[in-house]
Protein backbone atom coordinates (compact mmCIF):
# COMPACT_ATOMS: atom_id res chain seq x y z
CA UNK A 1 0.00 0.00 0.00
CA UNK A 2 1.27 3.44 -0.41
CA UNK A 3 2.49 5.53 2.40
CA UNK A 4 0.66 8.46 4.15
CA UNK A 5 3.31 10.44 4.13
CA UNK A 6 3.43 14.01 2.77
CA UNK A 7 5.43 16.58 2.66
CA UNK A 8 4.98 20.24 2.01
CA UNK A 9 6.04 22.36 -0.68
CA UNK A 10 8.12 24.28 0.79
CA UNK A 11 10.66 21.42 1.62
CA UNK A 12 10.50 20.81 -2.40
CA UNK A 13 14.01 19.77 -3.94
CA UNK A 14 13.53 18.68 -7.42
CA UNK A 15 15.78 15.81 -7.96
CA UNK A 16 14.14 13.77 -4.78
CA UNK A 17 10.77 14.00 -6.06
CA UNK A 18 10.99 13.25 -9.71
CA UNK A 19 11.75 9.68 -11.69
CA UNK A 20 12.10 8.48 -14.72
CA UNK A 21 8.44 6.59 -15.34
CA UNK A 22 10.09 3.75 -17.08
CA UNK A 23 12.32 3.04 -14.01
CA UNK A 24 9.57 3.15 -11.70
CA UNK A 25 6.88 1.34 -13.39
CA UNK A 26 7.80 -2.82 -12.82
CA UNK A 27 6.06 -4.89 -15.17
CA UNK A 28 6.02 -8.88 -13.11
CA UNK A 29 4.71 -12.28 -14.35
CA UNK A 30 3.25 -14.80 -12.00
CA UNK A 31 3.96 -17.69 -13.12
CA UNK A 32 2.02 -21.37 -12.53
CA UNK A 33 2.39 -21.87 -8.87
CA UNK A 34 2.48 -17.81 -7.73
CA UNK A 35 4.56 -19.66 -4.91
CA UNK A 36 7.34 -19.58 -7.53
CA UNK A 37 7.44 -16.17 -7.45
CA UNK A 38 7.41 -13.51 -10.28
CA UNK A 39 9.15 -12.86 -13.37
CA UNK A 40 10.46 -8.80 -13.03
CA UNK A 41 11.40 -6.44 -15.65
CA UNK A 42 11.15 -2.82 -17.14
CA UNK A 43 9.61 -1.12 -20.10
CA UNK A 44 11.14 0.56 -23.02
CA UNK A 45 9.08 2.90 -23.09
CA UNK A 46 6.30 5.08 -21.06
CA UNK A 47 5.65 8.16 -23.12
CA UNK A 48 2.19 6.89 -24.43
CA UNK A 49 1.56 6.78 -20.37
CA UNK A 50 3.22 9.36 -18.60
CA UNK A 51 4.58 12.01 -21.42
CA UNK A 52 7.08 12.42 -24.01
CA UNK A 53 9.91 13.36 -20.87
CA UNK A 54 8.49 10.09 -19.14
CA UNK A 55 9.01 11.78 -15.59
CA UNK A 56 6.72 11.53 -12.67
CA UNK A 57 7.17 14.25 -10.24
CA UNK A 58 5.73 14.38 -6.79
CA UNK A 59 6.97 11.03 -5.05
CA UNK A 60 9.77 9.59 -3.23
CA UNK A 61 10.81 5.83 -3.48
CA UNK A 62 7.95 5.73 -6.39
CA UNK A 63 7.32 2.07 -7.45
CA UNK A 64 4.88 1.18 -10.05
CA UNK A 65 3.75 -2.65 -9.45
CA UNK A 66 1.74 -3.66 -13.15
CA UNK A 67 1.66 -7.15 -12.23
CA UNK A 68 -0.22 -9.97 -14.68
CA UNK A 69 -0.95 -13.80 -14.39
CA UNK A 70 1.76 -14.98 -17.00
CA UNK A 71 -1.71 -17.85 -18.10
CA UNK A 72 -4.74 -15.38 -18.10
CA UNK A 73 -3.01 -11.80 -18.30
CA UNK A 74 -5.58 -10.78 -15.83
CA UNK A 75 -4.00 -7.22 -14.82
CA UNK A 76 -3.16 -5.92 -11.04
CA UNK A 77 -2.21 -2.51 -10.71
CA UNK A 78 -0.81 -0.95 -6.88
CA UNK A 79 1.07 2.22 -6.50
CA UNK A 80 4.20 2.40 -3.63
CA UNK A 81 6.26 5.39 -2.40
CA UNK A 82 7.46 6.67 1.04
CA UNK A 83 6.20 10.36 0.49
CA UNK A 84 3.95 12.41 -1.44
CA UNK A 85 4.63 16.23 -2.39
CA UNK A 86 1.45 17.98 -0.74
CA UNK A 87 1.13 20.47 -3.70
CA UNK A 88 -2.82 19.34 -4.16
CA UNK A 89 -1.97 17.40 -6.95
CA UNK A 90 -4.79 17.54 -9.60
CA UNK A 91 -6.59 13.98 -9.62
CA UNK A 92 -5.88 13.78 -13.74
CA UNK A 93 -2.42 13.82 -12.91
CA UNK A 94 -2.40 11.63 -10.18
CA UNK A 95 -0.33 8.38 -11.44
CA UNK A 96 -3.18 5.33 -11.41
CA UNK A 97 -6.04 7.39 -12.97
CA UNK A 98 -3.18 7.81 -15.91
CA UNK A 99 -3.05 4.30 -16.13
CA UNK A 100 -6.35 3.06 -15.89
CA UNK A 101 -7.32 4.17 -19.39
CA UNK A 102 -4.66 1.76 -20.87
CA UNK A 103 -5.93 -1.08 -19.12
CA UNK A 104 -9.11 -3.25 -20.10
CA UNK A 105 -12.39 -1.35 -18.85
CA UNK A 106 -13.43 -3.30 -15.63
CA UNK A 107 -10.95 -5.72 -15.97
CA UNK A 108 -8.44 -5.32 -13.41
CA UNK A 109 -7.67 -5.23 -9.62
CA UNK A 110 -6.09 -2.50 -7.77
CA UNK A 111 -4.49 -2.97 -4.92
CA UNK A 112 -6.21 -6.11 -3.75
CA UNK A 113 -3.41 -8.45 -4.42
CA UNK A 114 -5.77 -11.62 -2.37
CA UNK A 115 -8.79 -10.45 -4.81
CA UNK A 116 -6.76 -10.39 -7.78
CA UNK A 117 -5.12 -14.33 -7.35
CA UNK A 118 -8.64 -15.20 -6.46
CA UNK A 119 -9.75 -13.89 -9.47
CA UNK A 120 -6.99 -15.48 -11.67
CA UNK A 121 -7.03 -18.86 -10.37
CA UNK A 122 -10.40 -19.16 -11.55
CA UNK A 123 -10.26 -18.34 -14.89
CA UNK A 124 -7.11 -20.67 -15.38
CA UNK A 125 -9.42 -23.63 -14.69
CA UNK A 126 -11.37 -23.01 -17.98
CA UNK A 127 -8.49 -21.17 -19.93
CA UNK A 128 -8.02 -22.93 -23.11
CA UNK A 129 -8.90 -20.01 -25.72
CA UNK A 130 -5.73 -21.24 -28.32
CA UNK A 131 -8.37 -24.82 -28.94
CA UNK A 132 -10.93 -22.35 -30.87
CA UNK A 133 -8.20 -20.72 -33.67
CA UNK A 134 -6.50 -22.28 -36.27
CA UNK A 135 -2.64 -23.80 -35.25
CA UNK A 136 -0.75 -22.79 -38.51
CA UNK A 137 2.52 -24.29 -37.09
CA UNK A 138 4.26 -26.01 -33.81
CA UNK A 139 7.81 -25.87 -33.01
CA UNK A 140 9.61 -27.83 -29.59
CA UNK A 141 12.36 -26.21 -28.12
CA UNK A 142 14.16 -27.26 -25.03
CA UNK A 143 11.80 -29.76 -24.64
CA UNK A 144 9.04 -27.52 -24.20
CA UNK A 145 6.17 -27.60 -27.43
CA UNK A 146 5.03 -24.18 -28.74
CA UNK A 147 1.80 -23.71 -31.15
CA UNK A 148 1.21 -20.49 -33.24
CA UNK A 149 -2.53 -19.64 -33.94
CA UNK A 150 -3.96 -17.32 -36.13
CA UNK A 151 -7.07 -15.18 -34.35
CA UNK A 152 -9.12 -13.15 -37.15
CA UNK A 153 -9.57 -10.56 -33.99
CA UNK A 154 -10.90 -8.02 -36.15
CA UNK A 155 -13.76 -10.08 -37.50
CA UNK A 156 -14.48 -11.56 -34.03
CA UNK A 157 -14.85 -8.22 -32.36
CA UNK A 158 -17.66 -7.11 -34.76
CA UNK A 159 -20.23 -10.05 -33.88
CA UNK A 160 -18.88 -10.84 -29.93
CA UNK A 161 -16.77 -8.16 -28.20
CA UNK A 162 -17.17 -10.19 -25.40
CA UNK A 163 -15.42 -12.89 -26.91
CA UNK A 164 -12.76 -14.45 -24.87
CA UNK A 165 -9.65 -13.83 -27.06
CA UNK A 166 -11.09 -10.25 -27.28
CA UNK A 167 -10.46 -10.33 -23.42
CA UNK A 168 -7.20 -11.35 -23.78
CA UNK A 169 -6.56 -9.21 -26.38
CA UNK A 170 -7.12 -6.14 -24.10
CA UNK A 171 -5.10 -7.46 -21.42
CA UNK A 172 -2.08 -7.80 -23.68
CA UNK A 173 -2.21 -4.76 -25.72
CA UNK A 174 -0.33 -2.59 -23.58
CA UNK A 175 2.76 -4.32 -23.72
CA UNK A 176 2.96 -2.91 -27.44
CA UNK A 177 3.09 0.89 -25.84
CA UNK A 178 5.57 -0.15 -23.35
CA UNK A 179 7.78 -2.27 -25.76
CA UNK A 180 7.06 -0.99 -29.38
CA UNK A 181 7.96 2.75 -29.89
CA UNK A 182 5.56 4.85 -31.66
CA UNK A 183 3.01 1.73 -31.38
CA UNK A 184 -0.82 2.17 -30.56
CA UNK A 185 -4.14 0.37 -30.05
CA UNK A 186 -5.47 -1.23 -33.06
CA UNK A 187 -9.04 0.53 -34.22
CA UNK A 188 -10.39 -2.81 -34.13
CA UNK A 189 -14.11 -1.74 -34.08
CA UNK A 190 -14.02 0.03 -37.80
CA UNK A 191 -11.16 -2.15 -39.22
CA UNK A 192 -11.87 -5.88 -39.63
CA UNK A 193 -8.99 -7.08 -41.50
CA UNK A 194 -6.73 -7.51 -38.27
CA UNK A 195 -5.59 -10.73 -37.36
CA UNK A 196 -3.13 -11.69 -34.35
CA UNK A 197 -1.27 -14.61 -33.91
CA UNK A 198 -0.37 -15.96 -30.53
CA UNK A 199 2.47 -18.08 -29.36
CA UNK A 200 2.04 -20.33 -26.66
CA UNK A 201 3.86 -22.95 -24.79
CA UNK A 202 1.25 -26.05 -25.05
CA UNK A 203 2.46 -27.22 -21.80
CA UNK A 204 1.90 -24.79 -19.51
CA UNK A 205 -0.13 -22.55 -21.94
CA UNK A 206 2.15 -19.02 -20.99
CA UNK A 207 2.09 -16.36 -23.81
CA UNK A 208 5.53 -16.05 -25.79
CA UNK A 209 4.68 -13.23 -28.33
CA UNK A 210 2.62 -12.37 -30.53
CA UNK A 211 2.28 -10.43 -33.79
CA UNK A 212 -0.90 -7.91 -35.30
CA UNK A 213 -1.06 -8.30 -38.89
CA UNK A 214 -3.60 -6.87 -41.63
CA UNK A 215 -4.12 -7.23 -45.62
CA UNK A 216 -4.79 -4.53 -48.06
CA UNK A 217 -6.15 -4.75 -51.46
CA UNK A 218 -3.05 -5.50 -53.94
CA UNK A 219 -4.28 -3.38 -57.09
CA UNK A 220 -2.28 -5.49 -60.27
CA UNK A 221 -4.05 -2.92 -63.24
CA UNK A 222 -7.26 -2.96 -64.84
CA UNK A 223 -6.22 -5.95 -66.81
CA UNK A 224 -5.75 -8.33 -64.26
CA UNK A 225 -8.62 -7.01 -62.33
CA UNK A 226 -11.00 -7.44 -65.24
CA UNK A 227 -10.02 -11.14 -65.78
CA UNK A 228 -11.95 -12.73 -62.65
CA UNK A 229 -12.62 -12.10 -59.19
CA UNK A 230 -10.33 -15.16 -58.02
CA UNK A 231 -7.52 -12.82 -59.16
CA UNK A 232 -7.84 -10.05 -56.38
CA UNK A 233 -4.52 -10.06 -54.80
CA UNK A 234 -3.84 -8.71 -50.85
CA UNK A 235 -0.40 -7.89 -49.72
CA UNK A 236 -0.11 -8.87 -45.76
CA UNK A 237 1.46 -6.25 -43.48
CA UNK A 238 3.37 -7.36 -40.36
CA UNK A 239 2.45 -3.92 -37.83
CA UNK A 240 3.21 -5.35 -34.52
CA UNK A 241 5.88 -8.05 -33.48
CA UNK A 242 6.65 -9.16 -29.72
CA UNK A 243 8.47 -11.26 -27.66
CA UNK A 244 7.47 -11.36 -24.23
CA UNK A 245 11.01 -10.13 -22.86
CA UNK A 246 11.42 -13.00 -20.17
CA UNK A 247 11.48 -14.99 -23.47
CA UNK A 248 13.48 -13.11 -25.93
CA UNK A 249 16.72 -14.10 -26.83
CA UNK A 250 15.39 -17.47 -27.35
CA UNK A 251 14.59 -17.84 -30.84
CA UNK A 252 10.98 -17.79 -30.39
CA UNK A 253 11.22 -14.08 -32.95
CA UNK A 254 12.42 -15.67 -35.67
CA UNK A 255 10.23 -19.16 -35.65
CA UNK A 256 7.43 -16.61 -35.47
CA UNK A 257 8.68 -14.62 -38.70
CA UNK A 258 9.74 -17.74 -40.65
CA UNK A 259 6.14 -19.19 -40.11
CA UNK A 260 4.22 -16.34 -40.77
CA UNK A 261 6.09 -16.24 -44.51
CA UNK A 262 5.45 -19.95 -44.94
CA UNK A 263 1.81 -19.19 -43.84
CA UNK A 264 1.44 -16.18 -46.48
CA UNK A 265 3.55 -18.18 -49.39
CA UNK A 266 1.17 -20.62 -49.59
CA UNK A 267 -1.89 -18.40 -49.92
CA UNK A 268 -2.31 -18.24 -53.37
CA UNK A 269 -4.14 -14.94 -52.97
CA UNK A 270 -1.46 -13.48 -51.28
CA UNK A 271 1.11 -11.46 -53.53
CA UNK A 272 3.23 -10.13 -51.21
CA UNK A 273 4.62 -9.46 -47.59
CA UNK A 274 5.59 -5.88 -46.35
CA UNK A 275 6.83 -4.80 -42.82
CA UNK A 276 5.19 -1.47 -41.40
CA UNK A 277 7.55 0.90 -40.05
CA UNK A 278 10.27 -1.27 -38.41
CA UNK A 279 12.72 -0.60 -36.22
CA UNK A 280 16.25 -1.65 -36.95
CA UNK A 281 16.30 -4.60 -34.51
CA UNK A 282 13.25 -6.01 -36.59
CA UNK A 283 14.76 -5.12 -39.52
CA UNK A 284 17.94 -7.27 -38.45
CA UNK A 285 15.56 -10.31 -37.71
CA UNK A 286 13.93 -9.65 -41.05
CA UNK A 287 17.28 -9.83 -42.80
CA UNK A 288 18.51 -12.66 -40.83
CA UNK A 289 15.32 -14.74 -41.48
CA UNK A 290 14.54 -13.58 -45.22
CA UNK A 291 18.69 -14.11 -46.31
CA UNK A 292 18.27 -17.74 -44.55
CA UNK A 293 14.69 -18.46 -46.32
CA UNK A 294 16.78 -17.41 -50.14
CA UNK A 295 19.75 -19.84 -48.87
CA UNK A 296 17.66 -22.64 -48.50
CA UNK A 297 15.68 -21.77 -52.00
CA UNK A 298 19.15 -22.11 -53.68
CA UNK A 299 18.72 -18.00 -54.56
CA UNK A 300 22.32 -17.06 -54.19
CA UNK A 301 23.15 -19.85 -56.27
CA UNK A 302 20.25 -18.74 -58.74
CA UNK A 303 21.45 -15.29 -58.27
CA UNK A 304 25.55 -15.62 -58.39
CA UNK A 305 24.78 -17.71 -61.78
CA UNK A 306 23.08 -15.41 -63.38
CA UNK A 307 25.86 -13.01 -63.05
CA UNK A 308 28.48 -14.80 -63.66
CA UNK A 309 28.80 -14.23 -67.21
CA UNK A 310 29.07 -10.13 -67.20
CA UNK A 311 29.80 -9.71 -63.41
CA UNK A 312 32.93 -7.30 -64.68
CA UNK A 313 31.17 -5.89 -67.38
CA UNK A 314 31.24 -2.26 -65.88
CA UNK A 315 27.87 -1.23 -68.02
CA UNK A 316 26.59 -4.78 -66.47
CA UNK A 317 23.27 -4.45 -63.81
CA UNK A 318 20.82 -7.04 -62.64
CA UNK A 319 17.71 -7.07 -65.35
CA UNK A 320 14.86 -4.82 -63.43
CA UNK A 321 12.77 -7.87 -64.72
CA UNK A 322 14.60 -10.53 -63.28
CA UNK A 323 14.51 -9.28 -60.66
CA UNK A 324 10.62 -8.64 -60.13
CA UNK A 325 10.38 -11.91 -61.39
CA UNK A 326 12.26 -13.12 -58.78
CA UNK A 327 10.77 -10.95 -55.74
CA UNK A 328 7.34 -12.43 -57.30
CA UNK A 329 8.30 -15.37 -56.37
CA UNK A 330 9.13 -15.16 -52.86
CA UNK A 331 6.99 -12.38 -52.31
CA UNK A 332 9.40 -9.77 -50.80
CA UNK A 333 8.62 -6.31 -51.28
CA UNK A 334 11.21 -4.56 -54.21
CA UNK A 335 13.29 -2.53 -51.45
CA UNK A 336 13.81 -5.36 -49.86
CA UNK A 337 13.99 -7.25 -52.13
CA UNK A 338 17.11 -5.21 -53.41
CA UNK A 339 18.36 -5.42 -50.28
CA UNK A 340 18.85 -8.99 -50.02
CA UNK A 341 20.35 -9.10 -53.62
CA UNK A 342 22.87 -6.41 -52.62
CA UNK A 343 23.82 -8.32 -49.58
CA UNK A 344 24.04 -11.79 -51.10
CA UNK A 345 26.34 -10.09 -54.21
CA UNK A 346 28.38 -9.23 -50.82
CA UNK A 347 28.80 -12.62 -49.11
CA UNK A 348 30.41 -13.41 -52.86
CA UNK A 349 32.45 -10.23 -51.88
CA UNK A 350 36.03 -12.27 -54.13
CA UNK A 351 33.83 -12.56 -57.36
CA UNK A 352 31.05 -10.04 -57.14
CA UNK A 353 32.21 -6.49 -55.48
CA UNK A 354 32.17 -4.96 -58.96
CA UNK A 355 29.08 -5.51 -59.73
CA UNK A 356 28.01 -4.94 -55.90
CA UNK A 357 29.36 -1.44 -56.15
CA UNK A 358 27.55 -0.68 -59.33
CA UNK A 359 24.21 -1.77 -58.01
CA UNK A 360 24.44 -0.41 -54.90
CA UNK A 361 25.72 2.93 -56.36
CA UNK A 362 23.00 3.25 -59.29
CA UNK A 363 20.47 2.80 -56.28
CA UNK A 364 21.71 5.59 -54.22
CA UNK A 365 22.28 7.69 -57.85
CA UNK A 366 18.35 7.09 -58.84
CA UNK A 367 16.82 7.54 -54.95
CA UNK A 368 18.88 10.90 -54.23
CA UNK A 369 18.83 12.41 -57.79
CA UNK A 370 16.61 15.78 -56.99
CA UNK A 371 19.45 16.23 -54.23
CA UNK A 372 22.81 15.25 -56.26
CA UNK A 373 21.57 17.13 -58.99
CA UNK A 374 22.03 20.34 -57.28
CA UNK A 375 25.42 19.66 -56.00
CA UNK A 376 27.16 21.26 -59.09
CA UNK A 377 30.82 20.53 -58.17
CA UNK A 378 31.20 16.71 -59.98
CA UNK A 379 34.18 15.94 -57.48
CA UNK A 380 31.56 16.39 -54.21
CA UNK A 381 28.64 15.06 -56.21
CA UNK A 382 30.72 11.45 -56.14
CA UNK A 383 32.04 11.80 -53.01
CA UNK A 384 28.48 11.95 -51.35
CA UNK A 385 27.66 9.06 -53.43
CA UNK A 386 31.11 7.18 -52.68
CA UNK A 387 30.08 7.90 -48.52
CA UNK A 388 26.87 6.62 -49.12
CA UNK A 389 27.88 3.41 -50.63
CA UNK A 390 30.42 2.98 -47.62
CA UNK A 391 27.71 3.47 -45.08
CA UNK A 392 25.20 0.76 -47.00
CA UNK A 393 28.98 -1.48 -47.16
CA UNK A 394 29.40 -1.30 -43.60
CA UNK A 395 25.72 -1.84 -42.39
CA UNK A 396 25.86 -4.85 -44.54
CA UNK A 397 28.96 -6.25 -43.15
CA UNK A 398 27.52 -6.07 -39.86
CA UNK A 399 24.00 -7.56 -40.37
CA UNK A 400 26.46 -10.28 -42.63
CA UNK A 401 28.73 -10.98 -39.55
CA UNK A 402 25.84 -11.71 -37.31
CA UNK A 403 24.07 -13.59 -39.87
CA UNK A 404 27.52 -15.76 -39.85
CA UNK A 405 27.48 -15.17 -44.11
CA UNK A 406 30.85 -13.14 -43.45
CA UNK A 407 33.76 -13.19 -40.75
């Protein structure tokens, strides 16, 4: 319980009444047996909470306790601090009525910790939500079995918002806010086209991660479009990607990634798979996982052969329609797409650097021309270009060293 303590205003020193919100709020797990204990850690980020300077000002020895049952996600909320400024602080500023609108309406405890475990242990007798949803794949690691399952939340939500994966749903949506930056609640009452999918250990049915997802129409020209209605394409849009961060660091990221593309590659409706916004540790997992699902396709051997012949051919670049042949195929969006080329043409670094410089440089040429065009000195026009290319080179090498394609 929080103290009664207050102080006045007049003893007021600034640094021993403010902290940083993301230090003081503690995000805990219970786990099976709550005898066990809890699982402890911090957010990223608070900002969509307490501010863009995430501060709280007013208390001393401020803790934050946002606990959840690691099974149900039923939320507890309880506020702790050894003194409170006495400055009559206004009750929209006081810290648990700004967290309470981030939290499912009327689905939460505070403070009763005895009310809350009463209330959890319940609804773990009956939990089984993943046995509705489709399982689109299963994976075993250290001898625990995990399922992924694809929930069409934005469909359910318009016929049952009392659904009990719609629930859930609203327990676990803050942890996008406090993990994701710049993420928000998805509008799930005008947009139906959202689907989650969930990972859960099948043995003790905990959460692992989870990932929002959404398709948009895939306009191919009037000509395609006219043919037949079996020809509509959708593109699917990763927006959201989690690990649970007791869990990260385990793998769990990437089996997620690689089976949502194996999901999607199959649909024949699908045409391709796009990322929204991502930050550069997805984009690293992305690389990693899309560079490994070429490899196994035999596309660097597809790709290195094709080149072979006019590699050091200086006038020499990689046919634009190869190419989108190519990125039809495995459904990769073109930048990408180009991407992965560029790298690949650099893990053949002996036999292909040529023809990696000239691609990579004609890229940064044709995306910056408004810009280089106004640089009217030719020696600094190529130097930006040359510094460009060496920034790309070196980003490379290090997404190449982790990936283990380079030393």
């Amino acid at each position: 319980m929080e103290s009664n303590s207050v102080a006045n205003a007049s003893d007021f020193q600034p640094q021993s009444w403010q902290i940083s919100s993301n230090e003081a709020l503690k995000i805990s797990l219970i786990e099976k047996d709550t005898e066990a204990g809890a699982i402890q850690f911090s957010p990223l980020y608070t900002y969509p909470i307490f501010g863009d300077e995430e501060m709280i000002y007013g208390y001393k020895d401020l803790v934050i306790h946002l606990v959840f049952d690691s099974i149900t996600y039923k939320p507890f909320l309880n506020v702790k601090y050894s003194e409170k400024l006495n400055d009559d602080i206004n009750p929209e500023k006081d810290i648990i009525n700004k967290i309470i609108p981030f939290l499912p309406k009327d689905d939460y405890i505070l403070k009763d910790e005895l009310k809350w475990v009463d209330s959890f242990t319940q609804e773990r007798k009956n939990f089984n939500i993943m046995s509705s949803f489709e399982k689109i794949d299963e994976y075993t690691k250290d001898s625990n079995k995990f399922g992924i399952y694809r929930v069409p939340i934005g469909e359910i939500i318009q016929t049952n918002k009392e659904s009990s994966i719609v629930k859930f749903w609203e327990r676990i949506q803050i942890f996008t806010l406090l993990f994701i930056e710049a993420a928000t609640y998805l509008n799930l009452q005008e947009e139906p086209r959202w689907v989650i999918y969930l990972i859960f250990n099948e043995q003790d049915k905990n959460l692992i991660g989870f990932a929002t997802t959404y398709s948009y129409w895939d306009y191919q020209g009037f000509q395609n479009f006219d043919k037949t209605s079996s020809n509509i394409q959708f593109n699917e849009k990763i927006s959201q990607f989690l690990i649970i961060p007791p869990y990260q660091g385990k793998g769990h990221g990437s089996t997620l990634y690689q089976s949502l593309y194996s999901y999607w590659n199959k649909q024949s409706n699908v045409s391709c798979i796009t990322v929204e916004d991502p930050n550069e540790q997805f984009d690293d997992l992305r690389d990693y996982n899309d560079l490994k699902i070429l490899q196994e396709n035999k596309f660097f051997q597809d790709l290195i052969e094709y080149c072979s012949k006019d590699k050091d051919d200086k006038n020499f670049f990689i046919n634009e329609e190869w190419i989108e042949t190519q990125r039809h195929k495995y459904k990769f969006e073109k930048r990408q797409f180009q991407r992965l080329i560029e790298m690949i043409l650099l893990v053949e670094n002996k036999t292909m650097i040529n023809l990696f410089k000239r691609q990579v440089k004609r890229r940064i040429w044709i995306k910056n021309y408004d810009s280089l065009f106004e640089i009217e000195d030719e020696d600094q026009k190529f130097k930006a270009i040359d510094d460009s290319y060496l920034l790309v080179k070196q980003d490379y090498e290090r997404i190449l060293k982790t990936c283990k394609y380079i030393d």
